[in-house]
N, C-alpha and C. Protein backbone atom coordinates (compact mmCIF):
# COMPACT_ATOMS: atom_id res chain seq x y z
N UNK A 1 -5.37 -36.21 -7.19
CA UNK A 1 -6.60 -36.90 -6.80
C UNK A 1 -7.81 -36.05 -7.13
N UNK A 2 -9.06 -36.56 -7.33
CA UNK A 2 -10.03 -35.49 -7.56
C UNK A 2 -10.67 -35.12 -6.42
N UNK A 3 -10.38 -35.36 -5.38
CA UNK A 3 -10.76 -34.64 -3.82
C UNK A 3 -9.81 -33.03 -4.30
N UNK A 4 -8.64 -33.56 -4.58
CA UNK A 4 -7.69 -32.03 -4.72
C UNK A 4 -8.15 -31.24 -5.79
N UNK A 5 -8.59 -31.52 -7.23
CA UNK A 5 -9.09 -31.30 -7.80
C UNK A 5 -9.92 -30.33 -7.82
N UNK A 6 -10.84 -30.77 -6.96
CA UNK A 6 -12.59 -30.23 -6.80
C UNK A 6 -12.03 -28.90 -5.88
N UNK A 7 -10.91 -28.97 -4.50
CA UNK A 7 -10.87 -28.12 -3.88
C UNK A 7 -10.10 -27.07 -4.87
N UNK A 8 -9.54 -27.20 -5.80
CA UNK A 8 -8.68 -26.31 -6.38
C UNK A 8 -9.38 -25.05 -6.97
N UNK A 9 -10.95 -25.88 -7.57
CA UNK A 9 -12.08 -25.07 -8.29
C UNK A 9 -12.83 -24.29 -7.57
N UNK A 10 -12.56 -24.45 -6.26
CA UNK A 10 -13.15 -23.73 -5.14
C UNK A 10 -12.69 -22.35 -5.12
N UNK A 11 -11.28 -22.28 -5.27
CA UNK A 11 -10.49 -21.03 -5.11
C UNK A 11 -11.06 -20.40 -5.86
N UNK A 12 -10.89 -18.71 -5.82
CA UNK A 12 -10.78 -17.73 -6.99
C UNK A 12 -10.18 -16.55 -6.47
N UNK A 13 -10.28 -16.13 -7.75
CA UNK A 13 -8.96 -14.87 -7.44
C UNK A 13 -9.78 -13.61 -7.70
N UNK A 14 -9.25 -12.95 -6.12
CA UNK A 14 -9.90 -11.22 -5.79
C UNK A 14 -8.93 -10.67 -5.92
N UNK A 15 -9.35 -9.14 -6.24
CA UNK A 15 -8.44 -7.88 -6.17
C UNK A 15 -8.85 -7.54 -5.12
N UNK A 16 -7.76 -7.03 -4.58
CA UNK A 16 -8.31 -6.26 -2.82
C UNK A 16 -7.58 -4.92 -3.11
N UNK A 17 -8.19 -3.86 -2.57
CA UNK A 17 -7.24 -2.21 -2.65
C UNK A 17 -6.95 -1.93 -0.87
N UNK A 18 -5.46 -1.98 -0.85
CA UNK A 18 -5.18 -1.88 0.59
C UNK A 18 -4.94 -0.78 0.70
N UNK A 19 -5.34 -0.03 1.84
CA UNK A 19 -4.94 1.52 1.52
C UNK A 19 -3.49 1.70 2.22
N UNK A 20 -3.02 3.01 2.41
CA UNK A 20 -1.73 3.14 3.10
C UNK A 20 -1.56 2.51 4.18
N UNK A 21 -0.27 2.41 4.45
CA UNK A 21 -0.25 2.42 5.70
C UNK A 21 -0.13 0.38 6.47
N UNK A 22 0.47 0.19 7.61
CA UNK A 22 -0.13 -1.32 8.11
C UNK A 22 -1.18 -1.77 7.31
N UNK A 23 -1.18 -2.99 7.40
CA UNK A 23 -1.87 -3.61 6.50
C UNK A 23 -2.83 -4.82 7.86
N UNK A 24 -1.88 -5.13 8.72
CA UNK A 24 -2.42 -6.26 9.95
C UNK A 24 -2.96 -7.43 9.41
N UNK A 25 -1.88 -7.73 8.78
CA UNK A 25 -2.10 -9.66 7.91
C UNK A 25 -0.80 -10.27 8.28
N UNK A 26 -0.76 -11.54 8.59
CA UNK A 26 0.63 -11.63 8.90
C UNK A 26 1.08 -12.67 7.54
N UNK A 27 1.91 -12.95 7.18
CA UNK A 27 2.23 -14.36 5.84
C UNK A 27 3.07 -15.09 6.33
N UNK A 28 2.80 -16.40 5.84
CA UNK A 28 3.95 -17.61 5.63
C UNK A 28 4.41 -17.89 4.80
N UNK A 29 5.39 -18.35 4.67
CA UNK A 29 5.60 -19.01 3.56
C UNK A 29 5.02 -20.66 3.45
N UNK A 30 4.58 -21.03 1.67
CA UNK A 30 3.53 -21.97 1.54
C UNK A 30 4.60 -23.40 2.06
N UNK A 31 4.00 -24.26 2.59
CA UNK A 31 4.85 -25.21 2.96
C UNK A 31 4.50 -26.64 1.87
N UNK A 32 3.68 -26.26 0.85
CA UNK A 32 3.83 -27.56 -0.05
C UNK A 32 4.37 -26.75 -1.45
N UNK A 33 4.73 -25.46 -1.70
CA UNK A 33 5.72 -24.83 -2.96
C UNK A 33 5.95 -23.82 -2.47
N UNK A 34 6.44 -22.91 -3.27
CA UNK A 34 6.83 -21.60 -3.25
C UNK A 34 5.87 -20.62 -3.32
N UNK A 35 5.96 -19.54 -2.53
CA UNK A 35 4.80 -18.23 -2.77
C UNK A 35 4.37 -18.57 -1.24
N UNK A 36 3.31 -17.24 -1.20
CA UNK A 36 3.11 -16.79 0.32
C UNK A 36 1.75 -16.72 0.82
N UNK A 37 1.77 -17.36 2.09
CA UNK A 37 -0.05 -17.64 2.30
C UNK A 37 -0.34 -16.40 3.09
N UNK A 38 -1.42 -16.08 3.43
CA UNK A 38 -1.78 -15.21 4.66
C UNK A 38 -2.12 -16.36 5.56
N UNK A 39 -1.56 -15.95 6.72
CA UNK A 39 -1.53 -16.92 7.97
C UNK A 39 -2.56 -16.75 9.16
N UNK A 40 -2.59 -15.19 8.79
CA UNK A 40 -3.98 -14.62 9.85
C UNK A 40 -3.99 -13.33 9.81
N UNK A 41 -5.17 -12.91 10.36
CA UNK A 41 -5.52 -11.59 9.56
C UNK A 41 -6.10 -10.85 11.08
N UNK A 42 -5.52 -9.55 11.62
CA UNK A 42 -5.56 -9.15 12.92
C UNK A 42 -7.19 -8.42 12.56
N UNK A 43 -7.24 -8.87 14.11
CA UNK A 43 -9.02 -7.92 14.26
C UNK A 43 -9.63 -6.56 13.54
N UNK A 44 -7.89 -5.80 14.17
CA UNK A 44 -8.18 -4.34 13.57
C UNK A 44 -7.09 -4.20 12.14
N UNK A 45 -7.67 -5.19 11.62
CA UNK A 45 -6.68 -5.06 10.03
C UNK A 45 -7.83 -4.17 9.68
N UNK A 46 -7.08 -3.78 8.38
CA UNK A 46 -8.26 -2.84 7.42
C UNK A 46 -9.03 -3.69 6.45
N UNK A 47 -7.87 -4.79 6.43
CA UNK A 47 -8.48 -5.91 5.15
C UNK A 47 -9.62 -6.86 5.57
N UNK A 48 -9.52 -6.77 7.19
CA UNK A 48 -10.37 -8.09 8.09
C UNK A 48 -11.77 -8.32 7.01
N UNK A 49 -12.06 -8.34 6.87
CA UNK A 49 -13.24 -7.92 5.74
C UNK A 49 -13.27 -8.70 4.74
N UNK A 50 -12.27 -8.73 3.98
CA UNK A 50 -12.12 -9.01 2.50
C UNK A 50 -10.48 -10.06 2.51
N UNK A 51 -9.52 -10.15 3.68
CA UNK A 51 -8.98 -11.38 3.46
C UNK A 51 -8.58 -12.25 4.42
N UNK A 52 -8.55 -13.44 3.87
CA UNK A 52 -8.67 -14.58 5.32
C UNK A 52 -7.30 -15.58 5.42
N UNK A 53 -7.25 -15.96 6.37
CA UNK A 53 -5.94 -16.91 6.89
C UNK A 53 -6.73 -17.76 5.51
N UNK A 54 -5.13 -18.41 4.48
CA UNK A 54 -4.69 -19.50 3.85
C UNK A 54 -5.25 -19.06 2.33
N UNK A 55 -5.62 -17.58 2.10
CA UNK A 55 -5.79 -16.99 1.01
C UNK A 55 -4.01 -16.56 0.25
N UNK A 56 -3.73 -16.90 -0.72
CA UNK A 56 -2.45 -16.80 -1.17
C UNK A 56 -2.10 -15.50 -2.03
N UNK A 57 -1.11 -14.73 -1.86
CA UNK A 57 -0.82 -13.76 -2.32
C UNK A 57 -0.20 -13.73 -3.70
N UNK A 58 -1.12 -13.37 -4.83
CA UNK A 58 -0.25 -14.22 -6.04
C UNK A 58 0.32 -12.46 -6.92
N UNK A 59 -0.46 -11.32 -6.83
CA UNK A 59 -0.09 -10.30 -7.24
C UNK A 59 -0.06 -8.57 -6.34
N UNK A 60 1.11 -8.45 -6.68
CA UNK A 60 0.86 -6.43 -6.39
C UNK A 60 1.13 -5.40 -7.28
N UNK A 61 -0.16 -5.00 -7.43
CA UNK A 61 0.34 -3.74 -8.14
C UNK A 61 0.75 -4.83 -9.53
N UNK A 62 -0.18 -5.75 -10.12
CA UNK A 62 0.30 -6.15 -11.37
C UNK A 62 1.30 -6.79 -11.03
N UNK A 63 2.20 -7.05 -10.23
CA UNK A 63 3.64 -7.26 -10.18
C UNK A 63 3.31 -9.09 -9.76
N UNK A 64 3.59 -9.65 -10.61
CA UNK A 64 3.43 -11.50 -9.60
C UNK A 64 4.73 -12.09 -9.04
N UNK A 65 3.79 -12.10 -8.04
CA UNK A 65 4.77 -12.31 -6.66
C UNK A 65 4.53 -13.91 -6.29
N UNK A 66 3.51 -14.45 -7.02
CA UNK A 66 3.20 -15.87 -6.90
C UNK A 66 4.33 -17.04 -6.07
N UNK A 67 5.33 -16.82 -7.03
CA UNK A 67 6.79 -17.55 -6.59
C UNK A 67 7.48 -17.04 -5.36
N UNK A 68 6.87 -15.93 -4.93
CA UNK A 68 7.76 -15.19 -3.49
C UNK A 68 7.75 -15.51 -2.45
N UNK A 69 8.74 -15.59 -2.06
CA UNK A 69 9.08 -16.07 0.31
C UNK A 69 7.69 -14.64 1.15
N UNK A 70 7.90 -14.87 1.82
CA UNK A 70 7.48 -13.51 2.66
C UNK A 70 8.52 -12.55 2.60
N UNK A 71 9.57 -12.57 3.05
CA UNK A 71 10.61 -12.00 3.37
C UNK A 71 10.74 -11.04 1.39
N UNK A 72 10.73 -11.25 0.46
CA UNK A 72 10.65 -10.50 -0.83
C UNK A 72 9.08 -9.54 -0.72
N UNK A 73 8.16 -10.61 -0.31
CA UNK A 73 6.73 -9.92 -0.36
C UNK A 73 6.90 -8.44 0.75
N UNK A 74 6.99 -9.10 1.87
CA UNK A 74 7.31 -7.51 3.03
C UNK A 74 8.07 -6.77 2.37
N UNK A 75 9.24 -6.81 1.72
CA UNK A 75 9.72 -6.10 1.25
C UNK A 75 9.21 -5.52 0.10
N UNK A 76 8.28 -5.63 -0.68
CA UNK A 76 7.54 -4.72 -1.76
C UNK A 76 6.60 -4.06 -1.29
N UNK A 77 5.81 -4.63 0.27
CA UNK A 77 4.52 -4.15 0.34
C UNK A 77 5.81 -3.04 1.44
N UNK A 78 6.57 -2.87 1.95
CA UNK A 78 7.11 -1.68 2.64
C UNK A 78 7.58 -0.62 1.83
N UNK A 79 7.84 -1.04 0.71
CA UNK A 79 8.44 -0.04 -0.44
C UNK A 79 7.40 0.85 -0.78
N UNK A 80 6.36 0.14 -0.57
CA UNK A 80 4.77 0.38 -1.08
C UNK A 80 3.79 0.76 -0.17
N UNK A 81 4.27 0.93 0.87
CA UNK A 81 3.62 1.39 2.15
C UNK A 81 2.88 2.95 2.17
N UNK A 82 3.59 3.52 1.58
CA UNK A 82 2.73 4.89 1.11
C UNK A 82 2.23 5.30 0.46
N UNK A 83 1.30 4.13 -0.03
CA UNK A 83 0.81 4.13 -1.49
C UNK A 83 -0.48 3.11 -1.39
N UNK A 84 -1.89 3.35 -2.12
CA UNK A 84 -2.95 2.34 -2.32
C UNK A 84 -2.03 1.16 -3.03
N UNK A 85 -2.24 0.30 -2.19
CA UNK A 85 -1.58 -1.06 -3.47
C UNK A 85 -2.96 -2.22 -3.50
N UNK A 86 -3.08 -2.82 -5.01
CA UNK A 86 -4.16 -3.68 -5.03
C UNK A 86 -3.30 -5.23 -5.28
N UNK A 87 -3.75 -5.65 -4.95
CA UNK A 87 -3.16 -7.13 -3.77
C UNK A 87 -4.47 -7.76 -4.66
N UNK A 88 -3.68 -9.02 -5.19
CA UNK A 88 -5.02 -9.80 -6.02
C UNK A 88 -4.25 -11.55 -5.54
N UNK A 89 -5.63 -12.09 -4.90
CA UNK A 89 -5.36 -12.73 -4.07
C UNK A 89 -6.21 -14.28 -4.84
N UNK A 90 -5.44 -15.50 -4.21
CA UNK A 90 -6.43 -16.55 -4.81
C UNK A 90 -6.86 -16.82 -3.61
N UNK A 91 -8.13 -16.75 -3.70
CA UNK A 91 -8.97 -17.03 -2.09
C UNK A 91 -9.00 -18.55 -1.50
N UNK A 92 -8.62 -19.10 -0.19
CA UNK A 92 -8.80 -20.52 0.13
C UNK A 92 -9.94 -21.01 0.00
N UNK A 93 -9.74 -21.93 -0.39
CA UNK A 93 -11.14 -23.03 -0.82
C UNK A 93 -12.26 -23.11 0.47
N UNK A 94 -13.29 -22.64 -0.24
CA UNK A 94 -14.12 -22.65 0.41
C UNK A 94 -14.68 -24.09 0.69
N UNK A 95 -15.36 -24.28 2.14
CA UNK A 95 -16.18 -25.32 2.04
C UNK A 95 -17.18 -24.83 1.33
N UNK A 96 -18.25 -26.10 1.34
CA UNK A 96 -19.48 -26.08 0.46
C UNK A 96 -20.07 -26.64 1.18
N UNK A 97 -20.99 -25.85 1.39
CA UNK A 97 -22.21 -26.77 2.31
C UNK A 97 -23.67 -26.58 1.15
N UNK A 98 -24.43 -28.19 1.27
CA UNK A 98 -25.71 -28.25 0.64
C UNK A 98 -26.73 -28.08 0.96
């Protein structure tokens, strides 16, 4: 439909640099395909800032994770836990206000 359309053009895709350590984002998995949303993002995250509930996790570290459960994603970002990892994200559609 072009309602879906228009919201799709809304998105765009950030690099975020997470530093070590907790991250305080929690993920779902997407319930209309495959790959992993952020579901909510804790007060004292480091990311609170820069990422928001229903922003989708499509890369780490170069690596695309687009197609991934949570359960594969936790498991790279723990492997990766002691390490800056940059997390490149397609951001949820913004509203638009005129």
């Amino acid at each position: 439909s072009a309602r879906r359309a228009a919201a799709r053009t809304l998105r765009s895709k950030v690099s975020v640099v997470a530093p070590p350590g907790k991250l305080g984002i929690i993920l779902a998995n997407r319930t209309d395909s495959r790959g992993t949303v952020v579901s909510g993002v804790r007060t004292s995250s480091v990311l609170a800032e820069q990422v928001s509930p229903g922003d989708r996790i499509i890369a780490i570290d170069e690596e695309d994770v687009s197609q991934m459960n949570v359960k594969e994603i936790t498991t790279i970002m723990a492997r990766k836990s002691e390490f800056e990892r940059v997390l490149v994200l397609l951001t949820a559609p913004k509203q638009q206000y005129d």
